[in-house]
N, C-alpha and C. Protein backbone atom coordinates (compact mmCIF):
# COMPACT_ATOMS: atom_id res chain seq x y z
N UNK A 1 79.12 113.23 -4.99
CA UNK A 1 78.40 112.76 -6.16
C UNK A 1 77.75 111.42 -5.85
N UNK A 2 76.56 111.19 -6.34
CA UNK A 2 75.51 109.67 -6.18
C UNK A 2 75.18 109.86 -6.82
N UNK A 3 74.70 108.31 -7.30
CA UNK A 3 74.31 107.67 -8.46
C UNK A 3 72.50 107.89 -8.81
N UNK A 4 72.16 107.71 -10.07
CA UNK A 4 70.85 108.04 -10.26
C UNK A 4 70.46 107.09 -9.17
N UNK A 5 70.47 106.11 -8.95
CA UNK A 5 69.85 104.95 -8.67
C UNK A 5 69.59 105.44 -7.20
N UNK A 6 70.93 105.52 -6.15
CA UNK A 6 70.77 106.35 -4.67
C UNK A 6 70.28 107.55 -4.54
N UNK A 7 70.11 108.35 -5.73
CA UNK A 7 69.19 109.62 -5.46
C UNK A 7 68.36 109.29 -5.44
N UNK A 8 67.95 108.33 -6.61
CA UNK A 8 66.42 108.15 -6.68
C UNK A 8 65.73 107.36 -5.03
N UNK A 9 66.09 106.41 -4.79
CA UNK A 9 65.88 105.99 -3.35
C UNK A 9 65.88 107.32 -1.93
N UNK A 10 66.84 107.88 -2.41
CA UNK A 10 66.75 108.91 -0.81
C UNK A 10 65.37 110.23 -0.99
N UNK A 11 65.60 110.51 -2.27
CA UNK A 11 64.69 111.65 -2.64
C UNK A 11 63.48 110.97 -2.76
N UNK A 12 63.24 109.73 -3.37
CA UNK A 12 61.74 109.47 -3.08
C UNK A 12 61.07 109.17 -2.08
N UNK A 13 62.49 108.84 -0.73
CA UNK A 13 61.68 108.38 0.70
C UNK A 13 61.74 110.09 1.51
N UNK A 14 62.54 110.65 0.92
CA UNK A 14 61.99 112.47 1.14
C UNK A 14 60.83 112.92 0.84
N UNK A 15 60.64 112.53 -0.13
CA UNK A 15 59.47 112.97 -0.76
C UNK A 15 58.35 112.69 0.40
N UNK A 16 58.41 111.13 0.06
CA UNK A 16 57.19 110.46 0.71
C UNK A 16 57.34 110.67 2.38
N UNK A 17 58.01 111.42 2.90
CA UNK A 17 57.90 111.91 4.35
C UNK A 17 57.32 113.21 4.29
N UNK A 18 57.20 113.46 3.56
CA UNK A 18 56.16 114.75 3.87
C UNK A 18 55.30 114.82 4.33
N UNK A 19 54.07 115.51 4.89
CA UNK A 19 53.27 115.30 4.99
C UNK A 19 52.38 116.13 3.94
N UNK A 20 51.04 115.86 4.08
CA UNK A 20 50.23 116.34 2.83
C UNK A 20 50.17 118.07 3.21
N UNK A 21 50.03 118.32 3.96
CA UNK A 21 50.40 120.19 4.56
C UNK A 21 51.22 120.37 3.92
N UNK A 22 52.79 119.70 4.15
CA UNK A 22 53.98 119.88 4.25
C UNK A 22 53.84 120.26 2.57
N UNK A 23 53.63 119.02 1.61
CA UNK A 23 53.15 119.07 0.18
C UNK A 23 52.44 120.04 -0.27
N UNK A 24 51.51 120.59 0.45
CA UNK A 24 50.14 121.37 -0.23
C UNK A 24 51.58 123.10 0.13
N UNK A 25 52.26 123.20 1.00
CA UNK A 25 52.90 124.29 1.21
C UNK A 25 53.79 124.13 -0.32
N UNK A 26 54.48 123.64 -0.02
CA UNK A 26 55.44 123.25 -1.21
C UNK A 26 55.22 123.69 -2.42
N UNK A 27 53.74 122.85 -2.75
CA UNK A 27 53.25 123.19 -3.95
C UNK A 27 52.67 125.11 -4.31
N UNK A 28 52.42 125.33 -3.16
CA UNK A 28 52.03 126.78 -3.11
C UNK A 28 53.03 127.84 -3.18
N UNK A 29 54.44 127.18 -2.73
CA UNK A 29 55.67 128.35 -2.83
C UNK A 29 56.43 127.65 -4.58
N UNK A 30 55.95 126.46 -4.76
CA UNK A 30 56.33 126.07 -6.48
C UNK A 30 55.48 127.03 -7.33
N UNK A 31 54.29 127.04 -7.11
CA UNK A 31 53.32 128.03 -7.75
C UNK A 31 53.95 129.64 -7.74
N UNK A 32 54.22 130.06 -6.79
CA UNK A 32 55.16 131.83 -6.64
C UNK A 32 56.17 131.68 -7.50
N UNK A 33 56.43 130.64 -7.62
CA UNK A 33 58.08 130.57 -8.40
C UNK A 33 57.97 130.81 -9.91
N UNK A 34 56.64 129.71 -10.40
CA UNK A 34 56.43 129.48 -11.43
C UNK A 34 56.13 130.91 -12.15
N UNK A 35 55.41 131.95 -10.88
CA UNK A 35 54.48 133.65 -11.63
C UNK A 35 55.81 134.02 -12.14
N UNK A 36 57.22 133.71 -11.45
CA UNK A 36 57.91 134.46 -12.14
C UNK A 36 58.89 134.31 -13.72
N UNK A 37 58.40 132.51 -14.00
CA UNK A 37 58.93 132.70 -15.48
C UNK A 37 57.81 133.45 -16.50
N UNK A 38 58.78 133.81 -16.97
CA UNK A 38 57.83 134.54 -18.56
C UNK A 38 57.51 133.36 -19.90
N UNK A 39 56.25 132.85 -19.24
CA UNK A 39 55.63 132.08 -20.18
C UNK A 39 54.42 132.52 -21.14
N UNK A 40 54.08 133.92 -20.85
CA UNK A 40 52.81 134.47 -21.29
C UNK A 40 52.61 134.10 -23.22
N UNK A 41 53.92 134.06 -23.66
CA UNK A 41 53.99 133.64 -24.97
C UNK A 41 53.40 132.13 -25.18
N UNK A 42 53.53 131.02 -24.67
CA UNK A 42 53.43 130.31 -24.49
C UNK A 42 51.82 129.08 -25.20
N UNK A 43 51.87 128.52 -26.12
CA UNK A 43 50.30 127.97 -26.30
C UNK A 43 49.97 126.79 -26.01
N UNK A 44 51.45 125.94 -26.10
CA UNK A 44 51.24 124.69 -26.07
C UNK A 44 52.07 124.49 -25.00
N UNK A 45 50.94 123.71 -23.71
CA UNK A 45 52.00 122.78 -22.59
C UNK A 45 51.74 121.51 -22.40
N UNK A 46 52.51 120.92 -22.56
CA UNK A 46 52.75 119.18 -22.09
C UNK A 46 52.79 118.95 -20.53
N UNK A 47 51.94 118.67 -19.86
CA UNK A 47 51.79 118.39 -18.51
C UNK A 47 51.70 116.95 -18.43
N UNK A 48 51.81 116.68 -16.74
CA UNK A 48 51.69 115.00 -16.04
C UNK A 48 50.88 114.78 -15.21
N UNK A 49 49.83 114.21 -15.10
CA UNK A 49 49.27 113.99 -14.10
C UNK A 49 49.99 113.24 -12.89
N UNK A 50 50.44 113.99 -11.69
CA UNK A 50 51.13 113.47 -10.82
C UNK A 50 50.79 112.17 -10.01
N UNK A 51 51.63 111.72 -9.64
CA UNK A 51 50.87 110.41 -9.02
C UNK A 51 51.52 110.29 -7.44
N UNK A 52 49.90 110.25 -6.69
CA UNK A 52 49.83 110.64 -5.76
C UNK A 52 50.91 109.95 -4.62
N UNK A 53 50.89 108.95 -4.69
CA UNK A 53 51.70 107.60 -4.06
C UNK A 53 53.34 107.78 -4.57
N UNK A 54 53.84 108.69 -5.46
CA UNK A 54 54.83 108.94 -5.32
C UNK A 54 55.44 110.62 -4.88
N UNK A 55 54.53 111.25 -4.14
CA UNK A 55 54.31 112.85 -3.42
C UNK A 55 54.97 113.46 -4.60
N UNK A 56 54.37 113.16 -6.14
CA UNK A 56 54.87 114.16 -6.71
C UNK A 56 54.64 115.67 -6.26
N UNK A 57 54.87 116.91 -6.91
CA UNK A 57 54.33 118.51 -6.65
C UNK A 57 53.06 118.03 -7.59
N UNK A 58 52.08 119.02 -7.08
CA UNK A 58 50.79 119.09 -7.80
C UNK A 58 51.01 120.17 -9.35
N UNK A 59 51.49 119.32 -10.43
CA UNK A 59 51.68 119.99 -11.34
C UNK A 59 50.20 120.21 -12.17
N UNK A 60 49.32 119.33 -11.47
CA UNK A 60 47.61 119.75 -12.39
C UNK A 60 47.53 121.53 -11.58
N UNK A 61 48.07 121.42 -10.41
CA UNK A 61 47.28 122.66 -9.94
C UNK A 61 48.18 124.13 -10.86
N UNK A 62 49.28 123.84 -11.12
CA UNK A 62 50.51 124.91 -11.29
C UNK A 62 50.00 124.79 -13.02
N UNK A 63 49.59 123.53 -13.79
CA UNK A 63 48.76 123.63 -15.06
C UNK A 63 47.63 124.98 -15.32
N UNK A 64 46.92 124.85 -14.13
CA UNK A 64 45.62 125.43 -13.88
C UNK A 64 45.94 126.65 -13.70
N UNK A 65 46.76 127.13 -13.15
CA UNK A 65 47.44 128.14 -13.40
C UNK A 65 47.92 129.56 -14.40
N UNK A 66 48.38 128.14 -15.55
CA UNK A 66 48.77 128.63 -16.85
C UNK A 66 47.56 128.78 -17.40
N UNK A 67 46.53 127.97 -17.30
CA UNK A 67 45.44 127.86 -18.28
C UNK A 67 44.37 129.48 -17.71
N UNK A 68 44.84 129.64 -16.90
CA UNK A 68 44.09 130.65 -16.31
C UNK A 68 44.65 132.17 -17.19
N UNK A 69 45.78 132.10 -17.08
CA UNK A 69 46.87 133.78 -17.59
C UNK A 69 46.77 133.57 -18.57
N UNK A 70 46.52 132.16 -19.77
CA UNK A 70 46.96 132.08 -20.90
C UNK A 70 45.82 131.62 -21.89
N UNK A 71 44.43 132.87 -22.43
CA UNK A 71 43.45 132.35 -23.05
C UNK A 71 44.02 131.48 -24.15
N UNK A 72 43.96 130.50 -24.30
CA UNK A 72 43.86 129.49 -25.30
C UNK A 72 44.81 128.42 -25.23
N UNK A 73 45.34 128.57 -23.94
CA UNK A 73 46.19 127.91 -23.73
C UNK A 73 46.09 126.17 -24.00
N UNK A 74 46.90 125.43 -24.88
CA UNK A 74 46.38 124.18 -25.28
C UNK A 74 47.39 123.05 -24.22
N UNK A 75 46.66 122.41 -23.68
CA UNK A 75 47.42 121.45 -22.53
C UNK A 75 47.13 120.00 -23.08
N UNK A 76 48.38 119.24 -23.13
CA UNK A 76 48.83 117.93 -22.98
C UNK A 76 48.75 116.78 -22.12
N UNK A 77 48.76 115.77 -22.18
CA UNK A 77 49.06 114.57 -21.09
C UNK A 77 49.44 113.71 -21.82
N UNK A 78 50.57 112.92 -21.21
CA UNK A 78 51.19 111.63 -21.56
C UNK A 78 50.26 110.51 -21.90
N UNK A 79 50.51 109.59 -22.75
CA UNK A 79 49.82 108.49 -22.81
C UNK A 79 51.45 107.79 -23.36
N UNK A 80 51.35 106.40 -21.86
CA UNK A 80 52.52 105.83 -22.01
C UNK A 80 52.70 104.40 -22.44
N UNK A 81 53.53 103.99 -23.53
CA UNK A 81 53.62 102.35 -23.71
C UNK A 81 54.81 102.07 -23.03
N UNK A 82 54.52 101.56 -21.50
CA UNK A 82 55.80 101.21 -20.86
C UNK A 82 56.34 99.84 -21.45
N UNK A 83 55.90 98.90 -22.07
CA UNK A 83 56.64 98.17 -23.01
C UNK A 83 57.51 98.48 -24.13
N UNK A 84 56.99 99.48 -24.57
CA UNK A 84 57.90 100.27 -25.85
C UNK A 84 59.20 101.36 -25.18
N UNK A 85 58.69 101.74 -23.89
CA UNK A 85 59.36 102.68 -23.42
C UNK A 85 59.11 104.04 -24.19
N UNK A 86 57.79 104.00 -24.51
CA UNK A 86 57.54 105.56 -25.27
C UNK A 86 56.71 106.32 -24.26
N UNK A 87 56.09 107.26 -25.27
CA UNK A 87 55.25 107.97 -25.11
C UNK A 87 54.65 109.12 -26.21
N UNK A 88 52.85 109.85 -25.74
CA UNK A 88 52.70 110.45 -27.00
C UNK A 88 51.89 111.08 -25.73
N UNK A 89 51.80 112.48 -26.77
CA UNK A 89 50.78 114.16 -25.79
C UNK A 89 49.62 113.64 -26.62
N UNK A 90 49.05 113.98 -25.33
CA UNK A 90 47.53 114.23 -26.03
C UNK A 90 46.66 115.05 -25.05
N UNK A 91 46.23 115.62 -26.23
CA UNK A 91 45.55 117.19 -25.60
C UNK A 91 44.06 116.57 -24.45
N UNK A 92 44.10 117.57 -23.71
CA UNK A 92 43.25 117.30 -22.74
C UNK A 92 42.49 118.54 -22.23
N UNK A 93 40.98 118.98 -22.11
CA UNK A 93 41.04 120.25 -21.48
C UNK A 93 39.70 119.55 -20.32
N UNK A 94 39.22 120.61 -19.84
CA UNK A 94 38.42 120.48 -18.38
C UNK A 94 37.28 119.31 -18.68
N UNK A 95 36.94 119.24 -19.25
CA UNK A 95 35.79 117.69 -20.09
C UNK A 95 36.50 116.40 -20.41
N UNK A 96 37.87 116.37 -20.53
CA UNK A 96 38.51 114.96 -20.80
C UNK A 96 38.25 114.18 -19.93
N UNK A 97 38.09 113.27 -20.22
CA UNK A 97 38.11 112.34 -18.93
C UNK A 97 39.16 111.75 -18.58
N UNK A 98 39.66 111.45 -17.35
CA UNK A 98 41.22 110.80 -17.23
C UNK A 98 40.90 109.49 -16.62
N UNK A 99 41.55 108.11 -16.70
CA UNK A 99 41.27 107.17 -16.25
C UNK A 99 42.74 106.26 -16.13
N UNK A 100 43.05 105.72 -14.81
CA UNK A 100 44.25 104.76 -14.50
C UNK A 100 44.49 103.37 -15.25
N UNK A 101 46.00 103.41 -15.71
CA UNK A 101 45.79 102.38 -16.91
C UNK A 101 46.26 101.59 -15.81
N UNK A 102 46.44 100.34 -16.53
CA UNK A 102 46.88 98.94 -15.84
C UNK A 102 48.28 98.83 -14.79
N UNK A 103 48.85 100.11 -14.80
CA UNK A 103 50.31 100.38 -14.59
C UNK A 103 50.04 101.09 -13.38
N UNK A 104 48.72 101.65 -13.31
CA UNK A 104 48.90 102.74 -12.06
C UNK A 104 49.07 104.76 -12.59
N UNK A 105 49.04 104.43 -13.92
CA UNK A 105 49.35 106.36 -14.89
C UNK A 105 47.95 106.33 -15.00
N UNK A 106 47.81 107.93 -14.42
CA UNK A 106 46.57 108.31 -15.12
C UNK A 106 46.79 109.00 -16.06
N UNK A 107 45.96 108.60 -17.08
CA UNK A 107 45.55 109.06 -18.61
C UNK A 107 44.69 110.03 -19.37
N UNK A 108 44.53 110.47 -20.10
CA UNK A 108 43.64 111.12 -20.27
C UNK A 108 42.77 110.16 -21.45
N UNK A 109 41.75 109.86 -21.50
CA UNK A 109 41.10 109.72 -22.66
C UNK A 109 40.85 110.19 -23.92
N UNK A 110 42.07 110.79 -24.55
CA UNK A 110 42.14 111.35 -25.64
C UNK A 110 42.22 111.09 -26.96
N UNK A 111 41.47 111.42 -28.30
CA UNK A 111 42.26 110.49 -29.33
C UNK A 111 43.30 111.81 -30.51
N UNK A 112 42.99 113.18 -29.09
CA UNK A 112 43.80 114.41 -30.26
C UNK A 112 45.07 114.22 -29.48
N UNK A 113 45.84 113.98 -30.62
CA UNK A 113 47.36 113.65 -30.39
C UNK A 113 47.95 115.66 -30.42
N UNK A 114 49.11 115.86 -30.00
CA UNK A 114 49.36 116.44 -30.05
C UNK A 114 50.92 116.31 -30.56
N UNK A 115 52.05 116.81 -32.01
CA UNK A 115 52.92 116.56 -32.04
C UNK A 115 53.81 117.17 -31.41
N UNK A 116 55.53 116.52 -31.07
CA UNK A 116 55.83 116.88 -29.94
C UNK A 116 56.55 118.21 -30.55
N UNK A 117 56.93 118.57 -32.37
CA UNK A 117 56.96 119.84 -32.65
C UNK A 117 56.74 120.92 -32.07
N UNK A 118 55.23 121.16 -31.93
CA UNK A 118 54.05 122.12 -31.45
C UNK A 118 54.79 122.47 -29.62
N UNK A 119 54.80 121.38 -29.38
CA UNK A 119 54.69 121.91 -27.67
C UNK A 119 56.10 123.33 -27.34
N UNK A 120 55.88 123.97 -26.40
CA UNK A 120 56.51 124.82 -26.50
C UNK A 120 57.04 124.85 -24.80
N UNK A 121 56.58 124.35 -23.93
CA UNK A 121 57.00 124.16 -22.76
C UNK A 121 56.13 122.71 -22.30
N UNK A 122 57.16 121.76 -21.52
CA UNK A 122 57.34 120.84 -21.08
C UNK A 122 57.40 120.68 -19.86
N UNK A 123 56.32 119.84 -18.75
CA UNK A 123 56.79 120.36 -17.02
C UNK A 123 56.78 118.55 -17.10
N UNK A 124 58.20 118.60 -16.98
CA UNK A 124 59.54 117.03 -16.45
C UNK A 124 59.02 116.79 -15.52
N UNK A 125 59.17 115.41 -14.83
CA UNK A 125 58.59 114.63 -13.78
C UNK A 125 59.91 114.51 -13.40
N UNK A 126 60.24 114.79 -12.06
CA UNK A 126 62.00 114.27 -11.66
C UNK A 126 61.52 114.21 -10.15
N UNK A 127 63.06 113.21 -9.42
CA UNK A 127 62.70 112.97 -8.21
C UNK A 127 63.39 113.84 -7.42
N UNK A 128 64.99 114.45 -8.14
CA UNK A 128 65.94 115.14 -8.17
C UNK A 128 66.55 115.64 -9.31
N UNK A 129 67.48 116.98 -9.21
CA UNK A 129 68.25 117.50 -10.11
C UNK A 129 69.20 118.18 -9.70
N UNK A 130 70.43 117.71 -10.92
CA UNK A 130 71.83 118.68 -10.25
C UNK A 130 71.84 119.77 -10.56
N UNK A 131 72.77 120.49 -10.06
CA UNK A 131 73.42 122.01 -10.86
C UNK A 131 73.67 122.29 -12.07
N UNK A 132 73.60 121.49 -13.38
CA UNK A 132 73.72 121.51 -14.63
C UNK A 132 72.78 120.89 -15.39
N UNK A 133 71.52 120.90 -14.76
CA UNK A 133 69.99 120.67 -14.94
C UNK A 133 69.57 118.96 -15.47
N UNK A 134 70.57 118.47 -15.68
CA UNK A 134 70.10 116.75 -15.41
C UNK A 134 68.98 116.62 -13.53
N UNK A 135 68.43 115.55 -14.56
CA UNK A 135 67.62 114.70 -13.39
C UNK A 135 67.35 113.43 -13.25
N UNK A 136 67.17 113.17 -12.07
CA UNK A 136 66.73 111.22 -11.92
C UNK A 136 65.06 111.34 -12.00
N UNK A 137 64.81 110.55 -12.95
CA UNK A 137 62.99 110.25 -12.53
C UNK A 137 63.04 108.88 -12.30
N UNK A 138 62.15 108.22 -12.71
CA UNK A 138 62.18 106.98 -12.43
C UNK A 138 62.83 105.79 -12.86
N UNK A 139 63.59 106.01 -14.02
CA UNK A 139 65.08 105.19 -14.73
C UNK A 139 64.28 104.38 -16.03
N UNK A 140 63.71 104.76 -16.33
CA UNK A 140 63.03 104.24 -17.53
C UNK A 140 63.44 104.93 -18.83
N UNK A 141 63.61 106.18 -18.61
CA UNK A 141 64.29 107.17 -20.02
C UNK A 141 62.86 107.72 -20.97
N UNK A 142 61.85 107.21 -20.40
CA UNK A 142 60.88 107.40 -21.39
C UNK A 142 60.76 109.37 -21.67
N UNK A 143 60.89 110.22 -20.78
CA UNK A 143 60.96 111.54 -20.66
C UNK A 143 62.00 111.63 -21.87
N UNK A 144 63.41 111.28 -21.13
CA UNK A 144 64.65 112.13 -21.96
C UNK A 144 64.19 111.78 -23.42
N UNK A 145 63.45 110.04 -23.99
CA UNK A 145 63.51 109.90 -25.11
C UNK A 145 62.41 110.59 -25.62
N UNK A 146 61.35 111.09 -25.21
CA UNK A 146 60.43 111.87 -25.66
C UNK A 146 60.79 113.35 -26.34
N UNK A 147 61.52 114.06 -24.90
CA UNK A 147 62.55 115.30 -25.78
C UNK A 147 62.98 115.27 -26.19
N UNK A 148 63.85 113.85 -26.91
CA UNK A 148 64.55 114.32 -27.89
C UNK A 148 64.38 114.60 -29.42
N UNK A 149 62.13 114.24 -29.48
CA UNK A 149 61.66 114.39 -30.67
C UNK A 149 61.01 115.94 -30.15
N UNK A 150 60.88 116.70 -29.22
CA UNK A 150 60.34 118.10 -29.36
C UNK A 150 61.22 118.93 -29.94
N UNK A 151 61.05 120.11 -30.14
CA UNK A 151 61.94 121.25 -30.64
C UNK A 151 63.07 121.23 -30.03
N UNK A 152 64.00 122.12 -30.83
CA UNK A 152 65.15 122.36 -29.68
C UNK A 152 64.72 123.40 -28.90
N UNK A 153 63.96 124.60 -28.92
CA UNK A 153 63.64 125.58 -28.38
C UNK A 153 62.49 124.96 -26.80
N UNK A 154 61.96 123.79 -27.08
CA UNK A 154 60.90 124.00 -26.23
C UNK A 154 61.52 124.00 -25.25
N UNK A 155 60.64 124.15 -24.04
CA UNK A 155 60.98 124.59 -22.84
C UNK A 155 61.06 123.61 -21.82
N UNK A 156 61.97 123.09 -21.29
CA UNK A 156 61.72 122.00 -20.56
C UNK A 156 61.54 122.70 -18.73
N UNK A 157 60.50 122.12 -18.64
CA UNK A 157 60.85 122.60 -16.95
C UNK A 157 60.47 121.38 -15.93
N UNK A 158 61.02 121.38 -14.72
CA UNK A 158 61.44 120.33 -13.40
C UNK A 158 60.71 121.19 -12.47
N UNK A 159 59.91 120.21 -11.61
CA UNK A 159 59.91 121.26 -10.60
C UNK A 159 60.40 120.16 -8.94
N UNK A 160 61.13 120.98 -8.25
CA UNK A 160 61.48 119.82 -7.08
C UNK A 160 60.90 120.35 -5.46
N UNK A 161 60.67 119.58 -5.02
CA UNK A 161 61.16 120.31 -3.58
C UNK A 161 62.18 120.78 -2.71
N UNK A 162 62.92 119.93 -3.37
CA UNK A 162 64.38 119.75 -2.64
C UNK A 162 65.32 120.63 -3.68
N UNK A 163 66.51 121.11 -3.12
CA UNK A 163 67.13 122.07 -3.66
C UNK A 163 68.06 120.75 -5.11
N UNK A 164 68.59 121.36 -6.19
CA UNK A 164 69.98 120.58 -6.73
C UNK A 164 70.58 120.27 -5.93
N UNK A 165 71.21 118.59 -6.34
CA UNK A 165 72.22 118.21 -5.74
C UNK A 165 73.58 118.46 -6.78
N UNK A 166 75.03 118.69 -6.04
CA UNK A 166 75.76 119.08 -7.30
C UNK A 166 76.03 118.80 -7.66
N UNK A 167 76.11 117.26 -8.47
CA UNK A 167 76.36 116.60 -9.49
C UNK A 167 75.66 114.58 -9.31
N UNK A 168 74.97 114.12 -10.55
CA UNK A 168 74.55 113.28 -10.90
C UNK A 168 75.81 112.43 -11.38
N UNK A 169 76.67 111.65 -10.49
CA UNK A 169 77.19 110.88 -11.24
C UNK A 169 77.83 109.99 -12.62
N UNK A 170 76.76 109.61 -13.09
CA UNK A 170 76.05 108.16 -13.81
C UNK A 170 75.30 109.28 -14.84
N UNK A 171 75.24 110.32 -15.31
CA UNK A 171 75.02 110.67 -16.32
C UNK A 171 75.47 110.33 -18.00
N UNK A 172 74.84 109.95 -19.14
CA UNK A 172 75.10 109.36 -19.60
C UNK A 172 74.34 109.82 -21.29
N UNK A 173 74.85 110.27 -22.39
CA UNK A 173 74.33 110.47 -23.70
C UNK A 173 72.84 110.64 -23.86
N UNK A 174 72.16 109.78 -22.94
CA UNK A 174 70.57 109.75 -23.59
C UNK A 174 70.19 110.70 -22.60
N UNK A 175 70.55 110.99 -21.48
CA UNK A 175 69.97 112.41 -20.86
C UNK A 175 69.83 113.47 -21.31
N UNK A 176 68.88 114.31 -21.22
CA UNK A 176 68.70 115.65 -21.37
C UNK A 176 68.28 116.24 -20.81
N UNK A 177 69.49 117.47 -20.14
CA UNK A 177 68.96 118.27 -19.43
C UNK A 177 67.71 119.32 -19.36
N UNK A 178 67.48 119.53 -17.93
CA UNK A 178 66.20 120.65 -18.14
C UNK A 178 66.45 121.75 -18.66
N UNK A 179 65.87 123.06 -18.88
CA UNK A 179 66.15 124.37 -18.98
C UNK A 179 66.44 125.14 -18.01
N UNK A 180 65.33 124.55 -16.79
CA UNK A 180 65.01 125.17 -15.53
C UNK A 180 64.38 125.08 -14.63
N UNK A 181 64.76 124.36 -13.19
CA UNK A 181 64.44 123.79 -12.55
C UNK A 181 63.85 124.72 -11.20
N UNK A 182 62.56 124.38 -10.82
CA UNK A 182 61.82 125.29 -10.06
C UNK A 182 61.56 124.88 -8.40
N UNK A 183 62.21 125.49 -7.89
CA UNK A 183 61.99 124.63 -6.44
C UNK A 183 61.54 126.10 -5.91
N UNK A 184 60.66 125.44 -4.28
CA UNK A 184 59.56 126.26 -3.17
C UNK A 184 60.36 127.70 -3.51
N UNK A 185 61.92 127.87 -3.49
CA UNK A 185 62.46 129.02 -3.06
C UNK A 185 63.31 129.60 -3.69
N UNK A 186 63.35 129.05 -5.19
CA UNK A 186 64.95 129.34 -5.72
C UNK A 186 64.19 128.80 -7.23
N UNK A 187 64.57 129.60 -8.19
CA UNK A 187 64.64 129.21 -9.83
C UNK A 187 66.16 128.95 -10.40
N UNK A 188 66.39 127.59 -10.57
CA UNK A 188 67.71 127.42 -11.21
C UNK A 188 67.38 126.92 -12.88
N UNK A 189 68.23 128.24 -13.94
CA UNK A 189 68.22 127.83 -14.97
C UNK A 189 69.00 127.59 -15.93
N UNK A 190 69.30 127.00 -17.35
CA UNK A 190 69.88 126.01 -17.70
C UNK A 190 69.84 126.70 -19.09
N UNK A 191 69.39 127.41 -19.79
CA UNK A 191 68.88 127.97 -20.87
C UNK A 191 70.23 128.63 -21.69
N UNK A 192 70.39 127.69 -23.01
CA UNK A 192 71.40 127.66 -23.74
C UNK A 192 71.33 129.36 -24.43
N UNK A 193 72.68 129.66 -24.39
CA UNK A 193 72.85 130.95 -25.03
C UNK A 193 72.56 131.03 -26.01
C-alpha cells in the first residue's frame, strides 16, 4: 500500500516516460476498451481536455468517439476556480473555442453551463487507481467535490495506462470512487448493485 502523494509522483514520472508512440498506442488500445462499454444510451458527457505536459490519455480523441456512435450526443468541459477549489461543465461542441487560462487548463469558451444533474457519464482525470476504484489525480479534490453534486447514477469513468494498484492507502471520506476504470487491456468495474 502507498500513499496518494507516492503514487502520484511514481505514476506521473511513468507517465511522462513514455514516449508519444508509446502514448498514441495506449490511447488506441484505451479506445478498444472503451467500444466495449454500453454507453449508446448515453446524452450527456462531461469530458477534460487533457494536458499535454502531464501525458494524460487523449480523452478529446476517445470523446470524438462517442460523439461519432451517439447523434446528439451533448459534451462538457470543465471550467475551473482553482482558488475556490471548484468547478462547472460547460457544453462545448466542434465551433467552441478553447483557450489556456492563467493556470495552464484549457477551457472552453463557453457561457452554456451545463448542470451536473443532466450529465450521465463522467471521464475522471487520475494518475492512478486501486482495486476498489479510488484514484490519485492531482490532490486538489476538485473532481471528487464536483461528483458529489452529479447524480448518483452517473457514470463515472478513469481511464489509466497502468494497471490498479491494490490499495490507496490515505483514502479518506471526500473520495469517490470510480464506476470503472479503463486501461490499454483490461476493464475494471466498480458499479454498485
Amino acid at each position: 500500500m502507498m500513499t496518494k502523494q507516492a503514487l502520484r509522483t511514481e505514476y506521473l514520472n511513468k507517465r511522462k516516460a513514455l514516449t508519444e508512440a508509446e502514448r498514441n498506442k495506449q490511447d488506441d488500445l484505451l479506445l478498444i476498451q472503451l467500444q466495449r462499454v454500453p454507453l449508446l444510451n448515453t446524452q450527456t458527457l462531461f469530458n477534460y481536455v487533457p494536458m499535454a505536459e502531464m501525458a494524460e490519455p487523449n480523452t478529446y480523441f476517445l470523446a470524438q468517439y462517442l460523439e461519432a456512435i451517439i447523434p446528439g450526443l451533448v459534451t462538457a468541459y470543465p471550467i475551473t476556480n482553482l482558488k475556490e477549489s471548484t468547478m462547472e461543465a460547460f457544453i462545448a461542441d466542434e465551433n467552441t473555442p478553447f483557450e489556456k487560462n492563467r493556470f495552464g487548463l484549457v477551457e472552453p469558451l463557453s457561457t452554456l453551463k451545463m448542470d451536473p444533474e443532466a450529465i450521465d457519464v463522467v471521464f475522471t482525470p487520475l494518475l492512478i487507481a486501486d482495486l476498489q476504484g479510488y484514484r490519485v489525480g492531482f490532490g486538489k479534490g476538485i473532481y471528487d467535490k464536483y461528483l458529489k453534486t452529479c447524480r448518483t447514477d452517473t457514470l463515472k469513468i478513469g481511464f489509466s495506462y497502468f494497471e490498479p494498484v491494490s490499495e490507496i492507502s490515505d483514502i479518506n471520506k471526500n473520495d469517490i470512487p470510480l464506476d470503472i476504470i479503463i486501461t490499454p487491456y483490461q476493464i475494471f468495474e466498480f458499479l454498485k448493485k
